[in-house]
C-alpha atoms as a PDB file:
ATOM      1  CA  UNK A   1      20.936  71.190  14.087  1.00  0.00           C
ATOM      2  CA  UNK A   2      18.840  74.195  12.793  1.00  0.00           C
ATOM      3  CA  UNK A   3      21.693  75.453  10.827  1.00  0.00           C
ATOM      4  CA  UNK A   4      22.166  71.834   9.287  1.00  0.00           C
ATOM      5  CA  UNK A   5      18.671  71.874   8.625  1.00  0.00           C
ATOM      6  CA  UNK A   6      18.527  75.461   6.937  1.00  0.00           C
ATOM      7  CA  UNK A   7      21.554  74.390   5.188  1.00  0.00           C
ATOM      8  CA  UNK A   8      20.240  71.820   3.225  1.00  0.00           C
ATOM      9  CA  UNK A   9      16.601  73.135   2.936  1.00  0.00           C
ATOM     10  CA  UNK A  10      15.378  70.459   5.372  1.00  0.00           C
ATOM     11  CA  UNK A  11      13.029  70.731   8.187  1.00  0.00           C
ATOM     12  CA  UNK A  12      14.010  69.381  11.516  1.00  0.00           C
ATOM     13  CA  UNK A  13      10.993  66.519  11.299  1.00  0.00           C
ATOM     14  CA  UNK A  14      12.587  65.638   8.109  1.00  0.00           C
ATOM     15  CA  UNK A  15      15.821  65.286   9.239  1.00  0.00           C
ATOM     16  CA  UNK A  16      15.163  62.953  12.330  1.00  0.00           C
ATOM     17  CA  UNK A  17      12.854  61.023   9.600  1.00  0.00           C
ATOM     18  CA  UNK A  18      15.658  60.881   7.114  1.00  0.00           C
ATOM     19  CA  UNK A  19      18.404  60.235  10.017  1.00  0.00           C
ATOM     20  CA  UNK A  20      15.383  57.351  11.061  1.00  0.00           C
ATOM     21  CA  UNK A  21      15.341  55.704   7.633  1.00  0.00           C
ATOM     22  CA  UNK A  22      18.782  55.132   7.533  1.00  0.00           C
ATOM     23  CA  UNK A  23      19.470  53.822  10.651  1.00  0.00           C
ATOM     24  CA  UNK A  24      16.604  50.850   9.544  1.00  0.00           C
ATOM     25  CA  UNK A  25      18.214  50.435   6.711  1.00  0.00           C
ATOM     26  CA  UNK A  26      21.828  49.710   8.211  1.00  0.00           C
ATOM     27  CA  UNK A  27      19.991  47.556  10.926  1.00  0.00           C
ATOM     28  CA  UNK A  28      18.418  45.487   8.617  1.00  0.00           C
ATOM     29  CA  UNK A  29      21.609  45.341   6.164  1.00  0.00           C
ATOM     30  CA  UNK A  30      23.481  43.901   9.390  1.00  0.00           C
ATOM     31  CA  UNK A  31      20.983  41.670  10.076  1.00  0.00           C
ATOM     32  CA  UNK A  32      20.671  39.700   6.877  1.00  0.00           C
ATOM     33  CA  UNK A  33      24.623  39.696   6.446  1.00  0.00           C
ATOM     34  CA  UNK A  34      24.958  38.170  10.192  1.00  0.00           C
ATOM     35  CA  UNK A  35      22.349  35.638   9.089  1.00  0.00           C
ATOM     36  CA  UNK A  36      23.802  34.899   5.900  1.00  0.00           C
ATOM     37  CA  UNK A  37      27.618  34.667   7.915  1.00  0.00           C
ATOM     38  CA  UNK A  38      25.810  31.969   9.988  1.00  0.00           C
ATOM     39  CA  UNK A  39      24.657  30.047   7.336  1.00  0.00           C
ATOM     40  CA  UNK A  40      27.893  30.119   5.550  1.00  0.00           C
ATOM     41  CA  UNK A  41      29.262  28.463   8.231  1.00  0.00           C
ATOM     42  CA  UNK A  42      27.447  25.683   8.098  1.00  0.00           C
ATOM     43  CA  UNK A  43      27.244  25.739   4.042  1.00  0.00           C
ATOM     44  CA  UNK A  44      30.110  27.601   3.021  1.00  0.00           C
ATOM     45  CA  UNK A  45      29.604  27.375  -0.743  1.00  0.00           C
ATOM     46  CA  UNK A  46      25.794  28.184  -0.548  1.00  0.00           C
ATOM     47  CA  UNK A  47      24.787  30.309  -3.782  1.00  0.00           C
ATOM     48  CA  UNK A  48      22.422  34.001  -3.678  1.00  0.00           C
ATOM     49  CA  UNK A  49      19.225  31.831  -4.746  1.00  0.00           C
ATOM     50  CA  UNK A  50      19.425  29.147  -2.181  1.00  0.00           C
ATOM     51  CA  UNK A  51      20.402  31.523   0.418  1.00  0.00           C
ATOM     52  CA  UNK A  52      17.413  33.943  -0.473  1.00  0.00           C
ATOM     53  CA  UNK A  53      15.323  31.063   0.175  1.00  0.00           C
ATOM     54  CA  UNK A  54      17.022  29.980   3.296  1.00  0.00           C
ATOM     55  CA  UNK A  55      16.287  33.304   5.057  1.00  0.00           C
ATOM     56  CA  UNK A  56      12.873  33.528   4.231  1.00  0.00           C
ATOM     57  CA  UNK A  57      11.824  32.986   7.748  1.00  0.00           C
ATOM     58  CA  UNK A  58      13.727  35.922   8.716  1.00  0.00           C
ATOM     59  CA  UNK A  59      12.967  38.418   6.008  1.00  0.00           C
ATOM     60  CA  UNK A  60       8.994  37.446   6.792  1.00  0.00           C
ATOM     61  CA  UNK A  61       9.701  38.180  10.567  1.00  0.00           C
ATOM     62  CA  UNK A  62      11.052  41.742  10.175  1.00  0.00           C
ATOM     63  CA  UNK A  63       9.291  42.365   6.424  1.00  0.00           C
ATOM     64  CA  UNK A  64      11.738  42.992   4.946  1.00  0.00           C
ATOM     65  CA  UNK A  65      11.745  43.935   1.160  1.00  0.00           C
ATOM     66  CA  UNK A  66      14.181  41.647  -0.468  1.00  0.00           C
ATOM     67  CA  UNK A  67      14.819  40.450  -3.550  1.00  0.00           C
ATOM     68  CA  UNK A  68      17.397  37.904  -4.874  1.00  0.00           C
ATOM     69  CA  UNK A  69      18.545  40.967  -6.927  1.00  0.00           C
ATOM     70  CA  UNK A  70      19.087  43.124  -3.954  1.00  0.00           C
ATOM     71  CA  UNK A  71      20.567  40.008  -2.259  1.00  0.00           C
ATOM     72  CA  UNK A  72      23.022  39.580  -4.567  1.00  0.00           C
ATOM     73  CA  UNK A  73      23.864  43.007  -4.565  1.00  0.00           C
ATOM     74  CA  UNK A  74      24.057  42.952  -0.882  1.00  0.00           C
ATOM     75  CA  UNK A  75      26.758  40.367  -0.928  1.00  0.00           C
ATOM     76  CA  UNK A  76      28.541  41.746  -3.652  1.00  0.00           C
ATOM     77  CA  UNK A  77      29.452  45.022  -1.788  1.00  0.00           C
ATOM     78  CA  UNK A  78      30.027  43.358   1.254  1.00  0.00           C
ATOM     79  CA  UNK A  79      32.839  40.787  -0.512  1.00  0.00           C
ATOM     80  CA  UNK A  80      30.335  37.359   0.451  1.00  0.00           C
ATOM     81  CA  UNK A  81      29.837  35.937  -2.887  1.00  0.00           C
ATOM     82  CA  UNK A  82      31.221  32.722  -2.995  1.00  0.00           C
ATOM     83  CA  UNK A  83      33.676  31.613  -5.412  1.00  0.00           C
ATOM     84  CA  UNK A  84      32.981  28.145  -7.361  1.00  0.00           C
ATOM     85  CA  UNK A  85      36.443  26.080  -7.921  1.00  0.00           C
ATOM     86  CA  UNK A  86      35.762  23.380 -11.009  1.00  0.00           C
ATOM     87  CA  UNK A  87      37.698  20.495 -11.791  1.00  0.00           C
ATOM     88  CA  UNK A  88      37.391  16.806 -13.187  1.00  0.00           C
ATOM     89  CA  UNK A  89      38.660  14.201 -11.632  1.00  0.00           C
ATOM     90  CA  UNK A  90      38.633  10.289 -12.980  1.00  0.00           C
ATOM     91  CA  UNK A  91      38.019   7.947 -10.437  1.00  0.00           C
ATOM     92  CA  UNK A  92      36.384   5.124 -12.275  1.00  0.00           C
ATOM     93  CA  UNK A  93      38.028   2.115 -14.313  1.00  0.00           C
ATOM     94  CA  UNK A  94      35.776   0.518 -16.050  1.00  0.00           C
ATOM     95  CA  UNK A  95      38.459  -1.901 -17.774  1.00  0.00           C
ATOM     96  CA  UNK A  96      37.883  -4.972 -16.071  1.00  0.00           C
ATOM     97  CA  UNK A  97      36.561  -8.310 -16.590  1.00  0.00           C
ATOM     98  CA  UNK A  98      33.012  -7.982 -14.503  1.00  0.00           C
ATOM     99  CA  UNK A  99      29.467  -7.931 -16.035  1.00  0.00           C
ATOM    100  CA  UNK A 100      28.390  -5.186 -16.856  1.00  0.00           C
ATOM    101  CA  UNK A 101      24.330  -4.321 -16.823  1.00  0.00           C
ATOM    102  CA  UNK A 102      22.880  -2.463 -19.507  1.00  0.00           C
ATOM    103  CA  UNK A 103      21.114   1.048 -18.702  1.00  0.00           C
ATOM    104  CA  UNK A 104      17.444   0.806 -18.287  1.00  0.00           C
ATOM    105  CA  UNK A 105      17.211   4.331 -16.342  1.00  0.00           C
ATOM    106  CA  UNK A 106      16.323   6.509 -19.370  1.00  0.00           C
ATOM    107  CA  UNK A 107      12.693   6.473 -19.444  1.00  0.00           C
ATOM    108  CA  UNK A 108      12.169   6.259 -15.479  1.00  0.00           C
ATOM    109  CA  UNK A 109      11.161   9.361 -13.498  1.00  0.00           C
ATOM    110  CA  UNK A 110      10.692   8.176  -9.840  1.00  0.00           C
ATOM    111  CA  UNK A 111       6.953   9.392  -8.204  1.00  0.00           C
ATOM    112  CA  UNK A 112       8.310   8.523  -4.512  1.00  0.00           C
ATOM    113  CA  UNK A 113      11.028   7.594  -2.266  1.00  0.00           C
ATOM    114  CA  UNK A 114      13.284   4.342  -2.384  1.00  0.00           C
ATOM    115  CA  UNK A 115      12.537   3.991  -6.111  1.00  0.00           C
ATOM    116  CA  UNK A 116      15.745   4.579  -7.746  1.00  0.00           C
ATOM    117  CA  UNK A 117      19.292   5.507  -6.160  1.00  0.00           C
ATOM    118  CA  UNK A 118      22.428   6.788  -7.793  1.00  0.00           C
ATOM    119  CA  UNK A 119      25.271   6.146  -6.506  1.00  0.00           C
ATOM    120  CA  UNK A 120      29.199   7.621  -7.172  1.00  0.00           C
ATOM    121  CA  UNK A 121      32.553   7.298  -5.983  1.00  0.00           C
ATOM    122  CA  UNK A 122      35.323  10.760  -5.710  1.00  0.00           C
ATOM    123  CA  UNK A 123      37.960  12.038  -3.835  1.00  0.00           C
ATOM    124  CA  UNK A 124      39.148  14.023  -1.521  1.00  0.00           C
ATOM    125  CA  UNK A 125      42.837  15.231  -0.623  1.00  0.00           C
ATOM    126  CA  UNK A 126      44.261  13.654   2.393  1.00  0.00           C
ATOM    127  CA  UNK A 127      47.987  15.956   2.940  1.00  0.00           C
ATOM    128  CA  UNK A 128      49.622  14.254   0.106  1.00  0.00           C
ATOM    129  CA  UNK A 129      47.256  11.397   0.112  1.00  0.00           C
ATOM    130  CA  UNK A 130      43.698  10.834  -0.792  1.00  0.00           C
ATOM    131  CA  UNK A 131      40.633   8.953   0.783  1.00  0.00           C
ATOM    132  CA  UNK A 132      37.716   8.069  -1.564  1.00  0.00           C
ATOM    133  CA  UNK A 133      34.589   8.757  -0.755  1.00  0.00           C
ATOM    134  CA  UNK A 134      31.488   6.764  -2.117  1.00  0.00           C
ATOM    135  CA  UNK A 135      27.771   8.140  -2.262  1.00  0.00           C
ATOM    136  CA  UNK A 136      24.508   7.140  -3.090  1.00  0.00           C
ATOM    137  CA  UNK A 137      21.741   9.623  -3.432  1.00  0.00           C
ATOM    138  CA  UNK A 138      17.690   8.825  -4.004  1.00  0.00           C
ATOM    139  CA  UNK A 139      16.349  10.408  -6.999  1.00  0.00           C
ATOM    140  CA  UNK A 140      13.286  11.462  -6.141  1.00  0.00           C
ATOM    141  CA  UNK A 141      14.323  13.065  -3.524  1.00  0.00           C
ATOM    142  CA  UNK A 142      18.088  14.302  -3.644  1.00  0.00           C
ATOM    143  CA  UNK A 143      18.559  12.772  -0.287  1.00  0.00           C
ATOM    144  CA  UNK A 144      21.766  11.359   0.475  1.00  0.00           C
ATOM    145  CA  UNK A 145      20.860   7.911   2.028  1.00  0.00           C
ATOM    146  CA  UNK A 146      23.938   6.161   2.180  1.00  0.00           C
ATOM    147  CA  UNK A 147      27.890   7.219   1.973  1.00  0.00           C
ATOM    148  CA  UNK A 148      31.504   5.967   3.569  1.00  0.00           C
ATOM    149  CA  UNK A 149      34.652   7.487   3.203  1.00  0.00           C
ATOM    150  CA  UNK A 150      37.678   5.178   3.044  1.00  0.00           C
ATOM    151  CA  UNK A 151      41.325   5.131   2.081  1.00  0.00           C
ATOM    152  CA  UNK A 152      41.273   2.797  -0.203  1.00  0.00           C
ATOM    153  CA  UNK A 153      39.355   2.266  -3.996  1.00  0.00           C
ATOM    154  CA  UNK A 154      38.198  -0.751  -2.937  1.00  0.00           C
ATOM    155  CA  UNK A 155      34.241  -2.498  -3.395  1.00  0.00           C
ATOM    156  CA  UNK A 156      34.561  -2.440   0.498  1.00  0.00           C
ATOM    157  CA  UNK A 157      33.429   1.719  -0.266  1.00  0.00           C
ATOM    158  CA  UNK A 158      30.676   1.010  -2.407  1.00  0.00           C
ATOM    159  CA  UNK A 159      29.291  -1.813  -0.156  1.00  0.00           C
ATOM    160  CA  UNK A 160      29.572   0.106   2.806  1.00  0.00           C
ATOM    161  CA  UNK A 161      27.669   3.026   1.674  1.00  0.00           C
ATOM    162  CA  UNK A 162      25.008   0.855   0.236  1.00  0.00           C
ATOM    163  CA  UNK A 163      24.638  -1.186   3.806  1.00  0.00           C
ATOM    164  CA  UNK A 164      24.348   1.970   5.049  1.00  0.00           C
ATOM    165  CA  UNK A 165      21.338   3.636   2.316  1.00  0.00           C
ATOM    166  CA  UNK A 166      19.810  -0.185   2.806  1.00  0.00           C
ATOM    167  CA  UNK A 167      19.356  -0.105   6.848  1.00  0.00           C
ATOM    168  CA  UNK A 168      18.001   3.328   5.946  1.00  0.00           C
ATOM    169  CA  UNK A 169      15.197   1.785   3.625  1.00  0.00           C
ATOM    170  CA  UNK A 170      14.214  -0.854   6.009  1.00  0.00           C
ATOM    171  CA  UNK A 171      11.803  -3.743   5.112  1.00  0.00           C
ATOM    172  CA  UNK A 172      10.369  -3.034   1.702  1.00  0.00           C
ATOM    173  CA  UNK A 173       8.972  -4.870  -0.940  1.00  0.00           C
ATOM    174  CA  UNK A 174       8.335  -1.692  -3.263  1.00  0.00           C
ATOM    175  CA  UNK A 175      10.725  -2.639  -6.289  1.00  0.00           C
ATOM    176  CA  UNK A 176      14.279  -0.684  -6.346  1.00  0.00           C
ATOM    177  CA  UNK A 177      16.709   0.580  -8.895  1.00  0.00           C
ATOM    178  CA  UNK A 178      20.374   0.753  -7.968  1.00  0.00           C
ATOM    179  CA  UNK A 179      22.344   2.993 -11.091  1.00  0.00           C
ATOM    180  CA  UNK A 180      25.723   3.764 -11.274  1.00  0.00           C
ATOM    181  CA  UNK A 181      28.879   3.884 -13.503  1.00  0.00           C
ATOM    182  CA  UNK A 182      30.469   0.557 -14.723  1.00  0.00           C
ATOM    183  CA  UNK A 183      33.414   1.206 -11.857  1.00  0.00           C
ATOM    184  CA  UNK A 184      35.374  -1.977 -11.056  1.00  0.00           C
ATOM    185  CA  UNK A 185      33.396  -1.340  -7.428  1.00  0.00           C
ATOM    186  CA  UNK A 186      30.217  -1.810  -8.351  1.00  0.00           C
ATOM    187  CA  UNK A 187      30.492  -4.681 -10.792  1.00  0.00           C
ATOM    188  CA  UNK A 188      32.468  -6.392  -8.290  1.00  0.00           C
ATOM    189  CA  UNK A 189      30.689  -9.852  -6.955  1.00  0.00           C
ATOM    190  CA  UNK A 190      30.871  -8.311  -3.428  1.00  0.00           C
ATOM    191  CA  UNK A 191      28.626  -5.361  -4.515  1.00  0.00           C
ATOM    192  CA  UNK A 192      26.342  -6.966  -7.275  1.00  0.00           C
ATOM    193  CA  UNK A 193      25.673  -9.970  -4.546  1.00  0.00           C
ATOM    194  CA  UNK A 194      24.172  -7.340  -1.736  1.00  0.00           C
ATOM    195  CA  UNK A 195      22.078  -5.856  -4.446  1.00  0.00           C
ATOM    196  CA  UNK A 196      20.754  -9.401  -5.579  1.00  0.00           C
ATOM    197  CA  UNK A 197      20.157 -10.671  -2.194  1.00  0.00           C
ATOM    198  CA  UNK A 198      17.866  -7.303  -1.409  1.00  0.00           C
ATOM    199  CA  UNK A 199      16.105  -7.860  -4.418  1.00  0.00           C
ATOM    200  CA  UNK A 200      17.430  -4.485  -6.100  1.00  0.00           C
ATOM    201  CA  UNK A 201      17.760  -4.124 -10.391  1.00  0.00           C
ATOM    202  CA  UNK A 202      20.862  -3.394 -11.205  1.00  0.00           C
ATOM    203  CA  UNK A 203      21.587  -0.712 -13.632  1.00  0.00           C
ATOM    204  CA  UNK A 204      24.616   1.293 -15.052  1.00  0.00           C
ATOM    205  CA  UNK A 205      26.052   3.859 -17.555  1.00  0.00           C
ATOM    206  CA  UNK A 206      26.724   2.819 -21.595  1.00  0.00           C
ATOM    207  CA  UNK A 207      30.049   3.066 -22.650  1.00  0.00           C
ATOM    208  CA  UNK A 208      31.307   4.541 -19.751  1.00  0.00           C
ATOM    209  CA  UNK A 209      29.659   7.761 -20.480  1.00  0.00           C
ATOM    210  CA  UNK A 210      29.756  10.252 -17.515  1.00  0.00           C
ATOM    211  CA  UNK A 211      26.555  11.885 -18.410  1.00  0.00           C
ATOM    212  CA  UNK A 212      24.469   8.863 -17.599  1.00  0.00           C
ATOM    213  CA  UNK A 213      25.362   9.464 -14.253  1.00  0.00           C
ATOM    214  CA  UNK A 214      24.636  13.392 -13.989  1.00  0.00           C
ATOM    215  CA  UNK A 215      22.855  13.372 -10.874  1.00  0.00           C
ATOM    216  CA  UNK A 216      25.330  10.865  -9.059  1.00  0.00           C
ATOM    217  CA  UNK A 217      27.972  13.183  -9.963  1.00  0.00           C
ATOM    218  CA  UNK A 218      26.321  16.620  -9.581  1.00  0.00           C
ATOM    219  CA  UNK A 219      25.678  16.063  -6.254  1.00  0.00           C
ATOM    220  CA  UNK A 220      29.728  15.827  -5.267  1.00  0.00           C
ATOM    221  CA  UNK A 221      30.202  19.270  -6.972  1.00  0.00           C
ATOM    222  CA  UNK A 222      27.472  20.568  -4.680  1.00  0.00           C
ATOM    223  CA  UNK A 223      29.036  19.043  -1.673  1.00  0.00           C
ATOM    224  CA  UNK A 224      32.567  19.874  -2.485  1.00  0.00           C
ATOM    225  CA  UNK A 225      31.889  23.701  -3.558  1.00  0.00           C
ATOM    226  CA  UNK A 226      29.088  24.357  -0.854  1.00  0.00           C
ATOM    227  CA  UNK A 227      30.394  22.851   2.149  1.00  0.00           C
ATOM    228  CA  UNK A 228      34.633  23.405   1.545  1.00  0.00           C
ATOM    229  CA  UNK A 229      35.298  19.693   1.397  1.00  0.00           C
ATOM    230  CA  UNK A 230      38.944  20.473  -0.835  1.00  0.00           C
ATOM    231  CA  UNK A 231      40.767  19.128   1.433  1.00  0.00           C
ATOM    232  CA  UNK A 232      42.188  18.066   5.019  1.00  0.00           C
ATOM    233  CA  UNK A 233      45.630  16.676   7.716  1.00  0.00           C
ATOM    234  CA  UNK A 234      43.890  13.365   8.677  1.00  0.00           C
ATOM    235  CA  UNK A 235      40.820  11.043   7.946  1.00  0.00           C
ATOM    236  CA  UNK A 236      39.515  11.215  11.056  1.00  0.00           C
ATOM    237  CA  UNK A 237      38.998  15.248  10.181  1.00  0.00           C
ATOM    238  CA  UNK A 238      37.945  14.485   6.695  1.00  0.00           C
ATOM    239  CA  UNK A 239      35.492  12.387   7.663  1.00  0.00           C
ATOM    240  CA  UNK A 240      33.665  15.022  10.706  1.00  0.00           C
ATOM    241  CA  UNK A 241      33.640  17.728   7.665  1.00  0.00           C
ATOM    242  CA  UNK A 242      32.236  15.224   5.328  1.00  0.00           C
ATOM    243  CA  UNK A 243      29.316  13.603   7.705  1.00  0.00           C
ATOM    244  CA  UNK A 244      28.550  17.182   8.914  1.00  0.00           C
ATOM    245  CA  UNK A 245      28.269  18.639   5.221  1.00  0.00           C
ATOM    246  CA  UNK A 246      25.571  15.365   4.479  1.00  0.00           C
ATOM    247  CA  UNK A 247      23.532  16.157   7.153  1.00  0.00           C
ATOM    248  CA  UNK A 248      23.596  19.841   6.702  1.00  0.00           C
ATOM    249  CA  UNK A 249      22.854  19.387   3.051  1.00  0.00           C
ATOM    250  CA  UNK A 250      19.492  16.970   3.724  1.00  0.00           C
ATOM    251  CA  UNK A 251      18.255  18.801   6.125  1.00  0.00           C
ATOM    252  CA  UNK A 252      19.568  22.842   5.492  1.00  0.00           C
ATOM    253  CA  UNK A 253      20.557  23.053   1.973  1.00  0.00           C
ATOM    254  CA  UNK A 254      17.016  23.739  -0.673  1.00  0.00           C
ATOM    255  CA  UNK A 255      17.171  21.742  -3.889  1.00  0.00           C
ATOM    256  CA  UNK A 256      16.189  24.201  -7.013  1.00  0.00           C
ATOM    257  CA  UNK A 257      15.458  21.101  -8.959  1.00  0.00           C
ATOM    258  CA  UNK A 258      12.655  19.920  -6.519  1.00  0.00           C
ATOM    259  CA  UNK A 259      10.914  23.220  -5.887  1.00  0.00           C
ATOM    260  CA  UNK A 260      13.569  24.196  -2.859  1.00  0.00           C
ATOM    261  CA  UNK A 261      12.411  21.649  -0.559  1.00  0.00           C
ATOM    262  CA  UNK A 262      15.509  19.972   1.254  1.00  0.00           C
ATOM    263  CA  UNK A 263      16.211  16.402   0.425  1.00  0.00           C
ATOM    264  CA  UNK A 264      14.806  15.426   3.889  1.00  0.00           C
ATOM    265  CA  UNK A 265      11.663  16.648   3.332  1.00  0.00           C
ATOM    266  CA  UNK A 266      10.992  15.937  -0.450  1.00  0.00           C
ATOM    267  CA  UNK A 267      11.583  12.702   0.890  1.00  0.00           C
ATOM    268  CA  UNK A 268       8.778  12.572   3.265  1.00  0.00           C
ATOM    269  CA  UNK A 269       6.461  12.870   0.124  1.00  0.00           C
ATOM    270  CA  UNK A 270       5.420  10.811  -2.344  1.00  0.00           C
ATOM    271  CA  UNK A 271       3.885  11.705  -5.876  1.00  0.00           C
ATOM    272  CA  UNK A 272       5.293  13.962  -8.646  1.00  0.00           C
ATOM    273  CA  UNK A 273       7.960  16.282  -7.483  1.00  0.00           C
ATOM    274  CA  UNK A 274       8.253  19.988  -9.773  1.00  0.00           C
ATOM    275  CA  UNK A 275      11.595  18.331 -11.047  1.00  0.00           C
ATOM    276  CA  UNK A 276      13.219  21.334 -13.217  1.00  0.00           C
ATOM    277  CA  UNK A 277      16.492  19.348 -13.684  1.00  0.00           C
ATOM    278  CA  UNK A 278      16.306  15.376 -14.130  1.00  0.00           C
ATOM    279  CA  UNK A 279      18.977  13.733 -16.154  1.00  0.00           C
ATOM    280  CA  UNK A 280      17.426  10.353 -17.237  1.00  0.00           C
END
């Protein structure tokens, strides 16, 4: 050890110091990837800024000094970036004979809970199949409040889900907004009549224009790219994966667009939300 030292001008305190520094800096290197592995398995597809904020707990507990920057970084050498597949996929026909409401959801911004919900239908790969899996997300809060996977394209879907976000809601007389696409599901008499009969407005795109129904069809991206939902052998599989990747995402998974709060507890709040992304 003396000869090391002399060799490279060090003194022995220096060494052991030096040896010191970098054995902290390993340990805490293994300790935010095993953190970050953990979360991953819950959110596969869970990006270097939501992650950063996810571990906050942890890099407060052991002080750590670190970045998103040095995150990224971090998961760049260590081959844990994750990789975002993008596609399109048409699921709605809009050429049918129902009524179809006019859009009255460009000029509101919702200040609490239960005020307006956006709903969607997509799919999933089932073998050589595919099930279809309806959605319908509050606003205000990006919480997922109803959803129901099925094998068909039927209203049965839609209506499902939105027994489902109702029971949710409970007794309320605060006035609701129900938007989505002009899909043959939700025009149907089936789903306009359980909107009517809860007192909910009806609203839906113009002209079948996808981007009037951004943050309906935003969230699926998130779901399918964070949580691996590309595919699966049977429904009763497909629909564990998807019913663990909605709860994971209200209650794990930090919203950007509403200051990184989850959906569950943005919507616990009422009152303006920092909204950095709102489509209407």
């Amino acid at each position: 050890m003396k000869q090391l030292c002399k060799l490279f001008g060090l003194t022995r305190q220096a060494w052991y110091a030096a040896a010191g520094r970098q054995e902290k800096k390993c340990f805490q290197k293994d300790l935010i990837l095993e953190e970050v592995r953990q979360i991953r398995r819950k959110i596969p597809g869970i990006g270097t800024a939501k992650l950063h904020e996810v571990i906050q707990d942890l890099i407060r507990k052991h002080q750590l000094k670190l970045g998103r920057d040095k995150l990224h970084k971090l998961l760049k050498d260590s081959n844990l970036l994750s990789i975002k597949k993008r596609k399109r996929v048409k699921t709605t026909d809009s050429d049918h004979c129902y009524y179809k409401y006019p859009n009255r959801a460009k000029n509101v911004v919702p200040n609490r809970p239960n005020m307006l919900w956006v709903t969607d239908m997509t799919y999933i790969p089932l073998g050589s199949n595919f099930v279809y899996w309806s959605v319908i997300m509050d606003a205000y809060s990006r919480k997922i409040v109803g959803w129901h996977l099925d094998k068909t394209m039927q209203a049965r879907g839609s209506v499902q889900a939105l027994d489902m976000a109702l029971l949710s809601r409970g007794k309320s007389d605060k006035p609701l907004i129900h938007h989505s696409d002009r899909g043959v599901q939700y025009c149907s008499w089936k789903h306009v009549d359980r909107l009517g009969d809860n007192c909910v407005t009806i609203i839906m795109t113009q002209s079948g224009d996808p981007t009037e129904n951004a943050m309906a069809e935003r969230v699926f991206r998130t779901l399918k790219e964070d949580f691996g939902l590309h595919g699966f052998v049977s429904f009763s599989a497909a629909r564990e994966a998807v019913e663990k990747a909605i709860n994971n995402y209200n209650t794990m998974r930090p919203h950007a667009s509403i200051g990184y709060l989850t959906p569950h507890q943005a919507h616990h709040r009422t009152g303006p939300l920092p909204l950095k992304w709102y489509p209407y």
